[in-house]
PDB file of N, CA and C in Angstrom:
ATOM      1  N   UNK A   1       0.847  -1.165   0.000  1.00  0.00           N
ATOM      2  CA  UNK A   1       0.000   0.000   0.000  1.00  0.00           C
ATOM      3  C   UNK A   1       0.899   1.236   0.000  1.00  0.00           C
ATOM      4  N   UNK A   2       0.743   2.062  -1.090  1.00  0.00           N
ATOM      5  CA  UNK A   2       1.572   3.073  -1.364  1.00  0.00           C
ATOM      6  C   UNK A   2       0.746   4.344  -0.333  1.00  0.00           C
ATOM      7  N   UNK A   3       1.938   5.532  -0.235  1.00  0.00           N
ATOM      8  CA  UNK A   3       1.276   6.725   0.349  1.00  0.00           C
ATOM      9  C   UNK A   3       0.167   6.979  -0.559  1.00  0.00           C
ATOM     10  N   UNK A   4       0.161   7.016  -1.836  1.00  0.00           N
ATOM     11  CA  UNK A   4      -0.774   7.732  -1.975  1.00  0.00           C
ATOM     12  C   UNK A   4      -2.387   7.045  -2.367  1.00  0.00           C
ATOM     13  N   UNK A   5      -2.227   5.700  -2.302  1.00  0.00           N
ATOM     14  CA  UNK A   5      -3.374   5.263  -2.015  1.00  0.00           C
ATOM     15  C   UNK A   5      -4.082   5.533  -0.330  1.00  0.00           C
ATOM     16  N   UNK A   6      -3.142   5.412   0.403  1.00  0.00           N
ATOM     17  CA  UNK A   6      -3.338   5.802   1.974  1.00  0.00           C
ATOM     18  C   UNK A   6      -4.238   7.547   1.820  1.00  0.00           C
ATOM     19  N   UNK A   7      -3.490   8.340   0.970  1.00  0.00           N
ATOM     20  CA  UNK A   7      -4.149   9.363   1.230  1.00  0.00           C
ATOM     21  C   UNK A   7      -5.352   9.705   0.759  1.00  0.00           C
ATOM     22  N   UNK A   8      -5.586   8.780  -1.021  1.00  0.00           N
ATOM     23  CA  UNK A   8      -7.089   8.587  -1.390  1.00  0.00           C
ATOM     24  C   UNK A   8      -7.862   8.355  -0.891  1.00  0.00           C
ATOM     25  N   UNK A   9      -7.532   7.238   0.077  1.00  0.00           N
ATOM     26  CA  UNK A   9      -8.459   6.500   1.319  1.00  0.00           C
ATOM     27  C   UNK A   9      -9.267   7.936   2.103  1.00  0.00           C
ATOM     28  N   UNK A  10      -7.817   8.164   3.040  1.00  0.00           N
ATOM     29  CA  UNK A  10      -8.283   9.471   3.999  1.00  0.00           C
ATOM     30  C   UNK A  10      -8.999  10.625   3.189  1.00  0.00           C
ATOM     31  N   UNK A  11      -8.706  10.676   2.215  1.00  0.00           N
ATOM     32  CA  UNK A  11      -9.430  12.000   1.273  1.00  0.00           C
ATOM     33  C   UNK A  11     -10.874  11.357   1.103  1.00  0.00           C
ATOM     34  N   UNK A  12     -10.968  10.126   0.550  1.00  0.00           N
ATOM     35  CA  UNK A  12     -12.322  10.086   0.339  1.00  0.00           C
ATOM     36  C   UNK A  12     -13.060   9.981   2.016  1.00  0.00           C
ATOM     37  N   UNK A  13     -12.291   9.312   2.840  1.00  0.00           N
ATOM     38  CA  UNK A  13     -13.291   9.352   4.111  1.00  0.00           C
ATOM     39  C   UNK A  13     -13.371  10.597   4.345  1.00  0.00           C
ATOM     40  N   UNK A  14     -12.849  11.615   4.541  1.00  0.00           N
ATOM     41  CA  UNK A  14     -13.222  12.703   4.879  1.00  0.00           C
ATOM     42  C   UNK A  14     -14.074  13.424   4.478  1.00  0.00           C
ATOM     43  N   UNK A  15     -14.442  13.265   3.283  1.00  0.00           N
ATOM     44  CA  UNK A  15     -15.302  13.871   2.297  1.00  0.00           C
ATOM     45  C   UNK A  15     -16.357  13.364   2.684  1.00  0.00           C
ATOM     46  N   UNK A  16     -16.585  12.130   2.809  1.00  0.00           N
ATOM     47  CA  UNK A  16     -17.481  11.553   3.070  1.00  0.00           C
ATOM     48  C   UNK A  16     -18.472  11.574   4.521  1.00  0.00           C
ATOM     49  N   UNK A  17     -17.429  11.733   4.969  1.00  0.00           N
ATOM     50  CA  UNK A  17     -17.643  12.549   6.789  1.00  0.00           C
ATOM     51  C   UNK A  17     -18.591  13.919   6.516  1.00  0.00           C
ATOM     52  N   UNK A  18     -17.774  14.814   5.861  1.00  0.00           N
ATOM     53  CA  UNK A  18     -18.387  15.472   5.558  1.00  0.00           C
ATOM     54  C   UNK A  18     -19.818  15.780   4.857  1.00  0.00           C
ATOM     55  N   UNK A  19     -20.294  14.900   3.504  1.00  0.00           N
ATOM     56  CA  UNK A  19     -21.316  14.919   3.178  1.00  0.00           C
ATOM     57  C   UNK A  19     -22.343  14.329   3.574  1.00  0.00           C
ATOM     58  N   UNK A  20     -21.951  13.315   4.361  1.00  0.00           N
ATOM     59  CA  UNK A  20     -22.691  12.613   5.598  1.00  0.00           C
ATOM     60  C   UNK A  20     -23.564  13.759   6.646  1.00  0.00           C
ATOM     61  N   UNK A  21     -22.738  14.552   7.199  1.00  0.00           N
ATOM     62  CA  UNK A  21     -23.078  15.331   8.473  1.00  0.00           C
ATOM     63  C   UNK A  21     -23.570  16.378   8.139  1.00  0.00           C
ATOM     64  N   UNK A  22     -23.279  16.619   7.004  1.00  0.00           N
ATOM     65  CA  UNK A  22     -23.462  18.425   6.020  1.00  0.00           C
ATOM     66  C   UNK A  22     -25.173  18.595   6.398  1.00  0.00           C
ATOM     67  N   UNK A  23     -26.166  18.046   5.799  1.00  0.00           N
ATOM     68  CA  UNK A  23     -27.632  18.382   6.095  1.00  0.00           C
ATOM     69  C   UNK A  23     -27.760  18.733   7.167  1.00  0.00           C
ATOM     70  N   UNK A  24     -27.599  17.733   8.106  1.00  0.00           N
ATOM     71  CA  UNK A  24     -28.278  17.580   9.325  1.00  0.00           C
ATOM     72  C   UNK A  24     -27.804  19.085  10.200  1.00  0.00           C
ATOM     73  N   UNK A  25     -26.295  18.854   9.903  1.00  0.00           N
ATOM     74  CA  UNK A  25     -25.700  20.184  10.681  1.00  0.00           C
ATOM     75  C   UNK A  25     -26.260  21.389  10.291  1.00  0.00           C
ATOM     76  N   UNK A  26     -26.236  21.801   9.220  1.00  0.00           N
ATOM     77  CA  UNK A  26     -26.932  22.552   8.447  1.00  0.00           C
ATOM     78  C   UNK A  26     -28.296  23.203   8.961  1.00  0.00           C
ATOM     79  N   UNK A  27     -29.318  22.077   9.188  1.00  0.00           N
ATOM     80  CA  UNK A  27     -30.334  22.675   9.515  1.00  0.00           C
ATOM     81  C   UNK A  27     -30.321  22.851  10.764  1.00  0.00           C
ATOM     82  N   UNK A  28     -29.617  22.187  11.530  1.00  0.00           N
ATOM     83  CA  UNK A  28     -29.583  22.291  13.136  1.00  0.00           C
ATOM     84  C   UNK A  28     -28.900  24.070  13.206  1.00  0.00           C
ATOM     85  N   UNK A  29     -27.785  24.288  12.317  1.00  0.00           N
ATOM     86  CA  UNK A  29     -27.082  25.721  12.616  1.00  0.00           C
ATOM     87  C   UNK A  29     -28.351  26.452  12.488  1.00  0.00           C
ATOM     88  N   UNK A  30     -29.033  26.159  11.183  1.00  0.00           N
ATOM     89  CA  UNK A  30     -30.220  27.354  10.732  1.00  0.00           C
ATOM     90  C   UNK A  30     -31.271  27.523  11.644  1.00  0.00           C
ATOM     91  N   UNK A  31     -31.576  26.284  12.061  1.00  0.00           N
ATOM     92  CA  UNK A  31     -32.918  26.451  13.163  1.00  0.00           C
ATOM     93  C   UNK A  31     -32.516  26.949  14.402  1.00  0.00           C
ATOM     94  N   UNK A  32     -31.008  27.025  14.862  1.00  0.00           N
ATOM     95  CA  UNK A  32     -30.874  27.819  16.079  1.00  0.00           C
ATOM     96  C   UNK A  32     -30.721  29.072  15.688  1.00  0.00           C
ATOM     97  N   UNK A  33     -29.974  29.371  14.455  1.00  0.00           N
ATOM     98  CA  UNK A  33     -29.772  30.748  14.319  1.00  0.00           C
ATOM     99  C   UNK A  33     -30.994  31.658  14.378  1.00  0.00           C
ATOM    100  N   UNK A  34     -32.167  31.214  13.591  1.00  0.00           N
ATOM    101  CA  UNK A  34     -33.484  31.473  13.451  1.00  0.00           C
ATOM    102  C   UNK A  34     -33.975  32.027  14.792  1.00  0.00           C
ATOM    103  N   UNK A  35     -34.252  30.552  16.160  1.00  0.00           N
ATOM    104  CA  UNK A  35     -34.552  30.965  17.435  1.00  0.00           C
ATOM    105  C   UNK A  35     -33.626  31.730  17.721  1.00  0.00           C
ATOM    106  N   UNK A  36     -32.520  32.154  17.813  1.00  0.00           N
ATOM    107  CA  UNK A  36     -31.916  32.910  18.440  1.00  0.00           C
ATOM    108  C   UNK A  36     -32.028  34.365  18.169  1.00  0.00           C
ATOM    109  N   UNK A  37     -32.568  34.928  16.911  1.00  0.00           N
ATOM    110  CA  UNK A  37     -32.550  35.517  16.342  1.00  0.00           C
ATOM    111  C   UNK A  37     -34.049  36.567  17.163  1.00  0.00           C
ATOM    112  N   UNK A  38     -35.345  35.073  17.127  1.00  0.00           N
ATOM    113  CA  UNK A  38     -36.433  35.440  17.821  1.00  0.00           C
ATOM    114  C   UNK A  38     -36.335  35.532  19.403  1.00  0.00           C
ATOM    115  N   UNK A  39     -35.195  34.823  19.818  1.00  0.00           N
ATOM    116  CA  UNK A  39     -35.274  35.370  21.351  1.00  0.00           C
ATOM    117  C   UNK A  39     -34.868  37.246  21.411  1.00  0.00           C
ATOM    118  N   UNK A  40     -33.508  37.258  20.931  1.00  0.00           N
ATOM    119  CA  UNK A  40     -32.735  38.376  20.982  1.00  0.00           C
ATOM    120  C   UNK A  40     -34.057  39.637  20.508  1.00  0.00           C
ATOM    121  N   UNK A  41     -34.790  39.313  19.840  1.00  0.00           N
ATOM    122  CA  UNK A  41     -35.425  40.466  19.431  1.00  0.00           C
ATOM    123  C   UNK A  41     -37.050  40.445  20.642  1.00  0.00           C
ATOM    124  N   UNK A  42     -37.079  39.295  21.046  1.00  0.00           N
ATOM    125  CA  UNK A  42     -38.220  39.381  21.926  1.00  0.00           C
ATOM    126  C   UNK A  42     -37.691  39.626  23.684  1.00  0.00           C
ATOM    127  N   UNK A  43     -36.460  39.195  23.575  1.00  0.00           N
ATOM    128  CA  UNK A  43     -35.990  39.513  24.842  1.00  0.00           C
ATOM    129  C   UNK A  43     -36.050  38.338  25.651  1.00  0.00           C
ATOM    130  N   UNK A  44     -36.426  37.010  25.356  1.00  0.00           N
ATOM    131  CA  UNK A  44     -36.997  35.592  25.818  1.00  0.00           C
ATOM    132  C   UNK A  44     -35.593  35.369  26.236  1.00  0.00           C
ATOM    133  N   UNK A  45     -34.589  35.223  26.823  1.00  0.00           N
ATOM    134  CA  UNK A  45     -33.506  34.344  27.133  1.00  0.00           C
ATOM    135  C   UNK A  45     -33.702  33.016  27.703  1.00  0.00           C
ATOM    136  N   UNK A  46     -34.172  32.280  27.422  1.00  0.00           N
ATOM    137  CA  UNK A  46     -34.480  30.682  27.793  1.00  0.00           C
ATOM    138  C   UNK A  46     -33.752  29.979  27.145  1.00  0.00           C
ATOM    139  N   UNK A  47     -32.893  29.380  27.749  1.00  0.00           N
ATOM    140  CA  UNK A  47     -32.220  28.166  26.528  1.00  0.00           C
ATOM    141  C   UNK A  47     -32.639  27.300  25.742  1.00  0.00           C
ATOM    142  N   UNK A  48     -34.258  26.297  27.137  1.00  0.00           N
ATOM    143  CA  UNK A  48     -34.570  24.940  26.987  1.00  0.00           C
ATOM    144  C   UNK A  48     -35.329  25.380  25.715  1.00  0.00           C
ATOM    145  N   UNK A  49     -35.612  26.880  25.242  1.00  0.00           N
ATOM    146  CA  UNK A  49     -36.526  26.953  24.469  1.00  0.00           C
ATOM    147  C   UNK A  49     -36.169  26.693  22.657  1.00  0.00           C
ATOM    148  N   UNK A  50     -35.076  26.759  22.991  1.00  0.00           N
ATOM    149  CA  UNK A  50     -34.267  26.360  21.222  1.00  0.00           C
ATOM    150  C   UNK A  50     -34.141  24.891  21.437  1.00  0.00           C
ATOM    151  N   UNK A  51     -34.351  23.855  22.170  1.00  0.00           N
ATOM    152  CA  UNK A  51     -34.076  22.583  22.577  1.00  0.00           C
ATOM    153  C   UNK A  51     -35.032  21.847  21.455  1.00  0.00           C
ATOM    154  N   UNK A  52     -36.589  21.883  21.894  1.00  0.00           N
ATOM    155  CA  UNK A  52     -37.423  21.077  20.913  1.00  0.00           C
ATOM    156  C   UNK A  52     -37.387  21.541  20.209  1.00  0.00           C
ATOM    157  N   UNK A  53     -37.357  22.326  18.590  1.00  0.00           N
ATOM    158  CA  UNK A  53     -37.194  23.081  17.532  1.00  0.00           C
ATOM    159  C   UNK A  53     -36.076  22.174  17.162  1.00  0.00           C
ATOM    160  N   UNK A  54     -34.860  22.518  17.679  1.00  0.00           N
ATOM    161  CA  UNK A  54     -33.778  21.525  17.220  1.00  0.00           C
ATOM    162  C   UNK A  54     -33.996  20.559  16.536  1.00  0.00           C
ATOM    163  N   UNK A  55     -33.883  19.765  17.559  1.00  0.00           N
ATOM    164  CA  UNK A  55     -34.225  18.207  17.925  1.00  0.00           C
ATOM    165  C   UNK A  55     -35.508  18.185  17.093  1.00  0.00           C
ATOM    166  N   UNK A  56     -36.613  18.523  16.852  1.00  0.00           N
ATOM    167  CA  UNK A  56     -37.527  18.272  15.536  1.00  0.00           C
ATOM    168  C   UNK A  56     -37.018  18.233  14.438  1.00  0.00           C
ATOM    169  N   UNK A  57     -36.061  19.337  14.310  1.00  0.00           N
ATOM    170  CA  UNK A  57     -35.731  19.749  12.886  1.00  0.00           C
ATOM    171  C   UNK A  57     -34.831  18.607  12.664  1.00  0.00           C
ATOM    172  N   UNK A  58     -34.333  18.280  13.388  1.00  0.00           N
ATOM    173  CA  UNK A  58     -32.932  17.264  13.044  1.00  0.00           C
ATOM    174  C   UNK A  58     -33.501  16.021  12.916  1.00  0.00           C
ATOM    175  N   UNK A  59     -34.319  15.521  13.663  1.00  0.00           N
ATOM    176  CA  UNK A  59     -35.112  14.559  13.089  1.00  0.00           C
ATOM    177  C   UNK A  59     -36.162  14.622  11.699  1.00  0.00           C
ATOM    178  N   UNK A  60     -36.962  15.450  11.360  1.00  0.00           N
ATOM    179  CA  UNK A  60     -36.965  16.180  10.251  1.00  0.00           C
ATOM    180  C   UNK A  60     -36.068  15.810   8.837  1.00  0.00           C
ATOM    181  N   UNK A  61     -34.898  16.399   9.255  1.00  0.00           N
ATOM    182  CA  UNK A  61     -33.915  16.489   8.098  1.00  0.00           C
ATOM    183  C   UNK A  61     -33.250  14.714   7.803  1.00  0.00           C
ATOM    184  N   UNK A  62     -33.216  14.204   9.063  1.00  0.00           N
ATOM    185  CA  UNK A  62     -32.816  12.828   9.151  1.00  0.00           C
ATOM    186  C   UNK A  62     -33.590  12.319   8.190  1.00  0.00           C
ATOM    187  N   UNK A  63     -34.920  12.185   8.340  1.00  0.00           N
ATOM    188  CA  UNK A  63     -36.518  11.616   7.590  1.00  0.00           C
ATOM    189  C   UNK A  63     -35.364  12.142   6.240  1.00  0.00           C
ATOM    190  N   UNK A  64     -35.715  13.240   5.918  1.00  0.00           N
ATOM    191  CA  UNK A  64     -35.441  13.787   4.367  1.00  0.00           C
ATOM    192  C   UNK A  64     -34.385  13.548   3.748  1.00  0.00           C
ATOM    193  N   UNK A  65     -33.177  13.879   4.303  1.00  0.00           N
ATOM    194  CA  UNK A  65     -31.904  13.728   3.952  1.00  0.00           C
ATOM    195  C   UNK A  65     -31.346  12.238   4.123  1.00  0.00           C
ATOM    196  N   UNK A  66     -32.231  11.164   4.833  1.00  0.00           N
ATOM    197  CA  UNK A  66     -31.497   9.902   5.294  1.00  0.00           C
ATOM    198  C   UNK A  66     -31.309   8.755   4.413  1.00  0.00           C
ATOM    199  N   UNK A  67     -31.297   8.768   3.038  1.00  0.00           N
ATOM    200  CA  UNK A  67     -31.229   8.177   1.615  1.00  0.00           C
ATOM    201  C   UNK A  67     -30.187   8.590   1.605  1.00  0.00           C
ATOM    202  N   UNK A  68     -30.032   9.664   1.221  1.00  0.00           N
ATOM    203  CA  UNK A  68     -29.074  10.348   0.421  1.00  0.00           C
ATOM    204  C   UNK A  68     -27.540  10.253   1.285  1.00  0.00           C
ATOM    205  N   UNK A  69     -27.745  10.040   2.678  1.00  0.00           N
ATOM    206  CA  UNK A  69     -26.936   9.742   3.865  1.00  0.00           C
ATOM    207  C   UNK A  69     -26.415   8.355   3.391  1.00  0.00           C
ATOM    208  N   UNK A  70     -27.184   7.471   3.497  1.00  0.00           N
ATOM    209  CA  UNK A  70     -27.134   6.507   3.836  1.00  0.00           C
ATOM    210  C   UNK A  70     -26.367   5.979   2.309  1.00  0.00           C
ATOM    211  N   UNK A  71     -26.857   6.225   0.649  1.00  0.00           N
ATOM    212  CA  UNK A  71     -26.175   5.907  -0.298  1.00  0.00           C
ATOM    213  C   UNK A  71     -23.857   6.556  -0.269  1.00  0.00           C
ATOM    214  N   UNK A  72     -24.525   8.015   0.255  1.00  0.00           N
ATOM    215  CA  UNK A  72     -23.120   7.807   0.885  1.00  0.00           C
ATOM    216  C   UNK A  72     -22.128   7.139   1.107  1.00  0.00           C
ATOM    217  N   UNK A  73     -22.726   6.629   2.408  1.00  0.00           N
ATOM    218  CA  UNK A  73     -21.819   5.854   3.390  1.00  0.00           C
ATOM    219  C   UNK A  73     -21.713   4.765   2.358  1.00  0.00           C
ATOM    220  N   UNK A  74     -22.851   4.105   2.062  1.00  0.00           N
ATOM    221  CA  UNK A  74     -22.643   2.227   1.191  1.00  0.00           C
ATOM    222  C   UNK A  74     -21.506   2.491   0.195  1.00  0.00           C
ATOM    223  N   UNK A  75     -21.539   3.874  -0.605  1.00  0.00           N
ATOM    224  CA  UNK A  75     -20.256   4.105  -1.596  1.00  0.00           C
ATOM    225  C   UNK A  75     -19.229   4.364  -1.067  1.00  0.00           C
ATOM    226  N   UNK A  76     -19.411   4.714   0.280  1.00  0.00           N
ATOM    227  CA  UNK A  76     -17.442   4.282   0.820  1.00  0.00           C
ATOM    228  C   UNK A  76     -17.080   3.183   1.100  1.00  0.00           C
ATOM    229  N   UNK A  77     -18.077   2.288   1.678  1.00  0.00           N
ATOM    230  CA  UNK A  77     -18.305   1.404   2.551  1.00  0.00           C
ATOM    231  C   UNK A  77     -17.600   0.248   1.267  1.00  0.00           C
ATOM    232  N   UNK A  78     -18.676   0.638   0.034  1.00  0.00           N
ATOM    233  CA  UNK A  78     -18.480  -0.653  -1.660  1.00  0.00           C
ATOM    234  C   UNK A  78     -16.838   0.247  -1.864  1.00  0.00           C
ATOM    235  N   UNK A  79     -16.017   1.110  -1.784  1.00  0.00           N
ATOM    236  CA  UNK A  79     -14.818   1.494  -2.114  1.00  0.00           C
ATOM    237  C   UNK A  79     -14.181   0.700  -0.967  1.00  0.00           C
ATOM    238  N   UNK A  80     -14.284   0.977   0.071  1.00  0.00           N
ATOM    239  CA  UNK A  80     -13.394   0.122   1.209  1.00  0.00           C
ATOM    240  C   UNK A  80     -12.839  -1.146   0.604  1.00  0.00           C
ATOM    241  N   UNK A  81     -14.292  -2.064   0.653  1.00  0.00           N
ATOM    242  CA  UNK A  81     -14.608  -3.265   0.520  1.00  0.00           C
ATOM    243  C   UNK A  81     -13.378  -3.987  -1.056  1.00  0.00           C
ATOM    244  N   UNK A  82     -13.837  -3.013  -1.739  1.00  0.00           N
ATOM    245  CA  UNK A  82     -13.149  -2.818  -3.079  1.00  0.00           C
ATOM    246  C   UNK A  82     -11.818  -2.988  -3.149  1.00  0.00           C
ATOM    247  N   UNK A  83     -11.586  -1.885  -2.099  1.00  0.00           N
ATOM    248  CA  UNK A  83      -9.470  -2.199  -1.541  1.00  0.00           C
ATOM    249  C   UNK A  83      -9.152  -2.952  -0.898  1.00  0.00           C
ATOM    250  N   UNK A  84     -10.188  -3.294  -0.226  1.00  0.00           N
ATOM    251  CA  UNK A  84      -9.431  -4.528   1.258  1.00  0.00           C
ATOM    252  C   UNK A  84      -9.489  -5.576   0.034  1.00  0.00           C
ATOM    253  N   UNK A  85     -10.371  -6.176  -1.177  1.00  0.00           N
ATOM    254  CA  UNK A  85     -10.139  -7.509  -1.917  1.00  0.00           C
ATOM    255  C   UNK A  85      -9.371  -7.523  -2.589  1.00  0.00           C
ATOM    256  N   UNK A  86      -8.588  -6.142  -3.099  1.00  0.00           N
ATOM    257  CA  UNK A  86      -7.529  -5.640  -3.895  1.00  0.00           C
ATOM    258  C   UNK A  86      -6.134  -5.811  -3.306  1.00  0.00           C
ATOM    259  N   UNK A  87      -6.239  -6.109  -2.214  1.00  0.00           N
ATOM    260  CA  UNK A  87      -4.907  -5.930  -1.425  1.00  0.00           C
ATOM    261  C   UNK A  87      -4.546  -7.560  -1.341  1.00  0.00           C
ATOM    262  N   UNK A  88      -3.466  -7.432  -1.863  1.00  0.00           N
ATOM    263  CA  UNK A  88      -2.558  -9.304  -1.801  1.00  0.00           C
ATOM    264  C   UNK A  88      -1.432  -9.563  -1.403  1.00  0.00           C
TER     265      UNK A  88
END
């Protein structure tokens, strides 16, 4: 196993890390930014109150985005698989 297959490896997992987590994070940043946005202007300082909003939304986005997650991962998962039978 050469370096630079080692680093294809790490390049594609990372990427993959990344497009994995990208939605979910995404809407979780937006839906707090949103409440936060409505506390600061209403004056509400409650924390627990950005809590359920979250946590909906992220489940939410899971529902929507969790295909597209999940084909992801199986295409690193079928590349892994691919190198570990490649390797002699």
């Amino acid at each position: 196993m050469t370096e630079a297959v080692v680093l294809d490896v790490m390049n594609r997992a990372f990427m993959t890390v990344i497009l994995a987590a990208a939605p979910v994070l995404l809407i979780a940043l937006g839906v707090g930014l949103v409440l936060s946005i409505l506390q600061a202007t209403t004056q509400v300082q409650e924390q627990t109150l950005t809590f359920v909003p979250k946590v909906l939304s992220v489940f939410l986005g899971l529902i929507v985005f969790g295909s597209f997650m999940l084909n992801i991962l199986v295409e690193f998962a079928d590349y892994i698989m691919t190198m570990i039978a490649g390797v002699s």
